[in-house]
Protein backbone atom coordinates (compact mmCIF):
# COMPACT_ATOMS: atom_id res chain seq x y z
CA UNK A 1 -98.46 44.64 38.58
CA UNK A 2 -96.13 44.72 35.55
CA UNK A 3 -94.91 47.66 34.24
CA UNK A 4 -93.55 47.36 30.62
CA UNK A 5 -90.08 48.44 31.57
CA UNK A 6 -90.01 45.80 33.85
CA UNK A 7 -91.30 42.75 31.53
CA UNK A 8 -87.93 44.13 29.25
CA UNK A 9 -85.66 43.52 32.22
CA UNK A 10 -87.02 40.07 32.65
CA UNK A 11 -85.50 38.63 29.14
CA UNK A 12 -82.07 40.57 29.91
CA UNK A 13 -82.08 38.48 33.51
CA UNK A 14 -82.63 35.80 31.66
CA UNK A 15 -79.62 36.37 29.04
CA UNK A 16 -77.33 37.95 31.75
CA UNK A 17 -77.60 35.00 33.94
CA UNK A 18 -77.01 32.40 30.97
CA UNK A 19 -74.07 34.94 30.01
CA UNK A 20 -72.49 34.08 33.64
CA UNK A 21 -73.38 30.50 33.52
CA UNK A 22 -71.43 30.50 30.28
CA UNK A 23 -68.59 32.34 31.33
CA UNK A 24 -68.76 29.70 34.86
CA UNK A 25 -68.71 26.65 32.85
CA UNK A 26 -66.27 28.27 30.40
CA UNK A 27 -63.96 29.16 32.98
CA UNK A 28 -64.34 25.38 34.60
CA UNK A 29 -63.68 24.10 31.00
CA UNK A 30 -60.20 25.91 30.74
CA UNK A 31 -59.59 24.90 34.21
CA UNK A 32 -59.35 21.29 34.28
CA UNK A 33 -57.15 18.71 32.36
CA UNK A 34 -58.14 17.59 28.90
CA UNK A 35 -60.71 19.18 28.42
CA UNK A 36 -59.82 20.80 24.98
CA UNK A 37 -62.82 19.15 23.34
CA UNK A 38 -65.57 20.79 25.83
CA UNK A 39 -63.46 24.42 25.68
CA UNK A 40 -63.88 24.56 21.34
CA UNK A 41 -67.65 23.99 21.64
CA UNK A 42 -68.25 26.45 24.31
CA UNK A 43 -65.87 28.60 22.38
CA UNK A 44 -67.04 27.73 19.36
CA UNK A 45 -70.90 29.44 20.39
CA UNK A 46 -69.40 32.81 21.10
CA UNK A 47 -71.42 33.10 24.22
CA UNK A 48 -68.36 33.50 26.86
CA UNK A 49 -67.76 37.29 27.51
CA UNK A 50 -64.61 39.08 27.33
CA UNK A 51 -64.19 38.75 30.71
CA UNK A 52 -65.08 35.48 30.62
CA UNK A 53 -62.40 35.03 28.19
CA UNK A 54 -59.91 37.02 30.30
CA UNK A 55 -60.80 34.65 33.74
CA UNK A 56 -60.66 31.52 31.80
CA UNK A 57 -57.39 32.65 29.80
CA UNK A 58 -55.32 32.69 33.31
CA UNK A 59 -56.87 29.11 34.66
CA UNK A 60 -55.86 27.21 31.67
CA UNK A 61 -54.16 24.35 32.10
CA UNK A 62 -53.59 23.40 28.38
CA UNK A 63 -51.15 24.75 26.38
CA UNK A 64 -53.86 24.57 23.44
CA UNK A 65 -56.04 26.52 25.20
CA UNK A 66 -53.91 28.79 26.46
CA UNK A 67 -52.39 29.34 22.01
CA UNK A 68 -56.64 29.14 21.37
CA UNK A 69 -57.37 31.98 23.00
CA UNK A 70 -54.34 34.02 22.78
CA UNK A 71 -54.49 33.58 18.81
CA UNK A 72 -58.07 34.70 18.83
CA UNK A 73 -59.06 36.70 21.25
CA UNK A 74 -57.78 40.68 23.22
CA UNK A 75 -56.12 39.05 26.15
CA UNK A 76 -55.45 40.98 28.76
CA UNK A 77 -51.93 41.55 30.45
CA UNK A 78 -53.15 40.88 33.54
CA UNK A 79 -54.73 37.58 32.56
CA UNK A 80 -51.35 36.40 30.86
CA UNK A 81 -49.19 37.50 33.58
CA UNK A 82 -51.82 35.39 35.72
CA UNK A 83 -51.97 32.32 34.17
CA UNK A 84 -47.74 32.44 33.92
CA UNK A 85 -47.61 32.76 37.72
CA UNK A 86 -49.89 30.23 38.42
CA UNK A 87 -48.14 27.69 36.09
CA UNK A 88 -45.18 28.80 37.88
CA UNK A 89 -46.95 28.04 40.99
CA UNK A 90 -48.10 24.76 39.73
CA UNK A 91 -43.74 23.66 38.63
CA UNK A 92 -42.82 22.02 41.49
CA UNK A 93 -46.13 19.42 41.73
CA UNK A 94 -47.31 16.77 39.61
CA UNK A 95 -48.62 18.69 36.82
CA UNK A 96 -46.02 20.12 35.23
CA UNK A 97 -46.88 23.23 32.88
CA UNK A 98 -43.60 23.70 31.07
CA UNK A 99 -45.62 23.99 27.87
CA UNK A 100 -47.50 26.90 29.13
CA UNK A 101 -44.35 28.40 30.90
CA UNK A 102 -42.22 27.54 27.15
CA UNK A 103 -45.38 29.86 25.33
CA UNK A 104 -45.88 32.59 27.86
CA UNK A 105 -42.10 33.49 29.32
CA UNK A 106 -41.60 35.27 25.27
CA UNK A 107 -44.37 37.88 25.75
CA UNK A 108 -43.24 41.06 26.69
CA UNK A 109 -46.02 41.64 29.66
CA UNK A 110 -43.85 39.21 31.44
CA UNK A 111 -41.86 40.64 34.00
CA UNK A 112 -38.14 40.05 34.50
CA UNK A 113 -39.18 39.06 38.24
CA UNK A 114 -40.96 36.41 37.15
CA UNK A 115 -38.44 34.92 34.71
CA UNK A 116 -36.38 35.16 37.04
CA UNK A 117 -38.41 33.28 40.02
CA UNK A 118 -39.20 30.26 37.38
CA UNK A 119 -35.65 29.83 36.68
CA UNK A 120 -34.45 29.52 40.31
CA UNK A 121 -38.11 27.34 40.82
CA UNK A 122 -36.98 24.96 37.95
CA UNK A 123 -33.38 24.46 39.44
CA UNK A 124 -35.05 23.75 42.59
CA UNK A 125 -37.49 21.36 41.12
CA UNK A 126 -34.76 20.05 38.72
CA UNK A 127 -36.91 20.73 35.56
CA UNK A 128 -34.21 20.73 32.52
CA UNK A 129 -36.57 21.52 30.34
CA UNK A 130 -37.85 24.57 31.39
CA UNK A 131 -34.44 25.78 32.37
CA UNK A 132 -33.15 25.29 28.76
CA UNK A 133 -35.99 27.42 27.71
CA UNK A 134 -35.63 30.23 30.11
CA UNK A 135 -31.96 30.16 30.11
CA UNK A 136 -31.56 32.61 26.94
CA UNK A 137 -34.48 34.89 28.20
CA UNK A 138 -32.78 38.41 27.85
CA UNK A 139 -34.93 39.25 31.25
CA UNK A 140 -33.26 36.71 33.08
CA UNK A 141 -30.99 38.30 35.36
CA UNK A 142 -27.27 37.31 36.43
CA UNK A 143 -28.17 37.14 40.25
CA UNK A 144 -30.92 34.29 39.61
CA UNK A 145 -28.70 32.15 37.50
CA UNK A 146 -26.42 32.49 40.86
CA UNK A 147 -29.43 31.97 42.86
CA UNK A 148 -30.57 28.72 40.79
CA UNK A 149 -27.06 27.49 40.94
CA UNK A 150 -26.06 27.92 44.71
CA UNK A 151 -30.09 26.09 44.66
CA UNK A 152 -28.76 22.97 42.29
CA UNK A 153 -26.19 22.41 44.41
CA UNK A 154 -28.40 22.37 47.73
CA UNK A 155 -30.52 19.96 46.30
CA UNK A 156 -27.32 17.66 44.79
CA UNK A 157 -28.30 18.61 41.62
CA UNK A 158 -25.19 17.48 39.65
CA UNK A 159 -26.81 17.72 36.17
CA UNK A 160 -28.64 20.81 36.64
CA UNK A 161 -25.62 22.32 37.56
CA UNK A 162 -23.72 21.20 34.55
CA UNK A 163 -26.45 22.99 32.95
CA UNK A 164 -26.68 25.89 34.69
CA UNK A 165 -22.41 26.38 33.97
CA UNK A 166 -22.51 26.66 30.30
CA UNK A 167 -21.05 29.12 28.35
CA UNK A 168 -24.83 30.47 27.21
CA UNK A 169 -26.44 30.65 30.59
CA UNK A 170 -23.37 31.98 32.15
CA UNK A 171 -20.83 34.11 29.93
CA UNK A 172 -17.67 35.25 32.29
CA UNK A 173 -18.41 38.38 31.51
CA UNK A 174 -22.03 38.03 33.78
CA UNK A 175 -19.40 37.55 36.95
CA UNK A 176 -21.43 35.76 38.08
CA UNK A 177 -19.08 32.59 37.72
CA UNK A 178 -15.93 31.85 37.06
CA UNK A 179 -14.49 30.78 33.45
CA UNK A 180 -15.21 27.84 31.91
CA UNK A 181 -11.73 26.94 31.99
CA UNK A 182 -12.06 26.07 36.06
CA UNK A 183 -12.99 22.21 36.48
CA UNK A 184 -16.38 21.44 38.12
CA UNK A 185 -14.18 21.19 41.75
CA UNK A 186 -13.05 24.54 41.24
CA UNK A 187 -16.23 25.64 40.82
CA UNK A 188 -17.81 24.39 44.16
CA UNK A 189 -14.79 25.80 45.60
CA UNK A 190 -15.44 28.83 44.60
CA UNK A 191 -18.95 28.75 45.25
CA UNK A 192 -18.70 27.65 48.63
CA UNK A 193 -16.14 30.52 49.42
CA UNK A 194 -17.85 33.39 47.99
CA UNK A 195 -21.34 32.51 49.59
């Protein structure tokens, strides 16, 4: 037998479960690889929840969904500090998220921690480009231009050393080298003698 509040819970079961399925397919949308097309309609309906939004925000794997929904939506810290540390995660394979990395590392829910883990992950993976970007971070700390160094020159990284020693990434004043003035030699040598 029916009561009548229960015949009004059937058509918000109905709408809550298509608000899920949205935020589901939503979420799937943002998750896979060129997929910007399918994200803008579903977008585009204003059916995906905040949430929704949120949980989709740190899956991304597009840059232009990742600017999409930061330009137009409340994201939450949380979800931004997400999807950084799984592009982080993601560096070192085939996809490479540098866009996402070059777009997120500027916002100030980024912590210096993390800056400072993609740096040393970049010299490791020896990704240029994304240490040129995070090389002038102001949260990038001294000890994890060291670290990315001493990690260039595990891996035989000649030219991501000779990027790492430059003037901007490593001012004397850091101590964390020494001057410029010392030829690449002298550098290893020193290296290798104060590890």
């Amino acid at each position: 037998m029916w009561s009548r509040d229960a015949s009004r819970e059937i058509p918000y079961c109905y709408w809550s479960g298509l608000a899920e399925a949205f935020d589901k397919a939503f979420k799937l949308a943002c998750s896979g690889y060129q997929t910007f097309n399918v994200v803008a309609l579903l977008y585009s309906l204003k059916r995906v929840s905040q949430q929704g939004i949120d949980r989709a925000f740190a899956v991304a794997h597009d840059v232009a969904v990742v600017k999409l929904l930061y330009e137009n939506e409340k994201i939450s810290d949380h979800a931004v500090t997400v999807a950084f540390t799984r592009s982080l995660n993601s560096l070192n394979q085939h996809f490479i998220p540098f866009e996402i990395i070059k777009f997120l590392h500027k916002l100030p829910c980024i912590p210096s921690s993390l800056i400072d883990e993609a740096f040393v992950r970049a010299a490791q993976g020896q990704k240029t480009d994304t240490i040129e970007v995070l090389r002038d971070d102001s949260h990038l700390t001294s000890k994890a231009k060291g670290d990315a160094f001493v990690d260039a020159f595990k891996c035989r990284g000649v030219e991501i050393m000779k990027e790492l020693y430059d003037e901007k990434c490593t001012p004397p004043s850091s101590g964390c080298f020494p001057s410029k003035s010392f030829p690449m030699g002298d550098v290893l040598l020193w290296l290798i003698i104060t590890r």
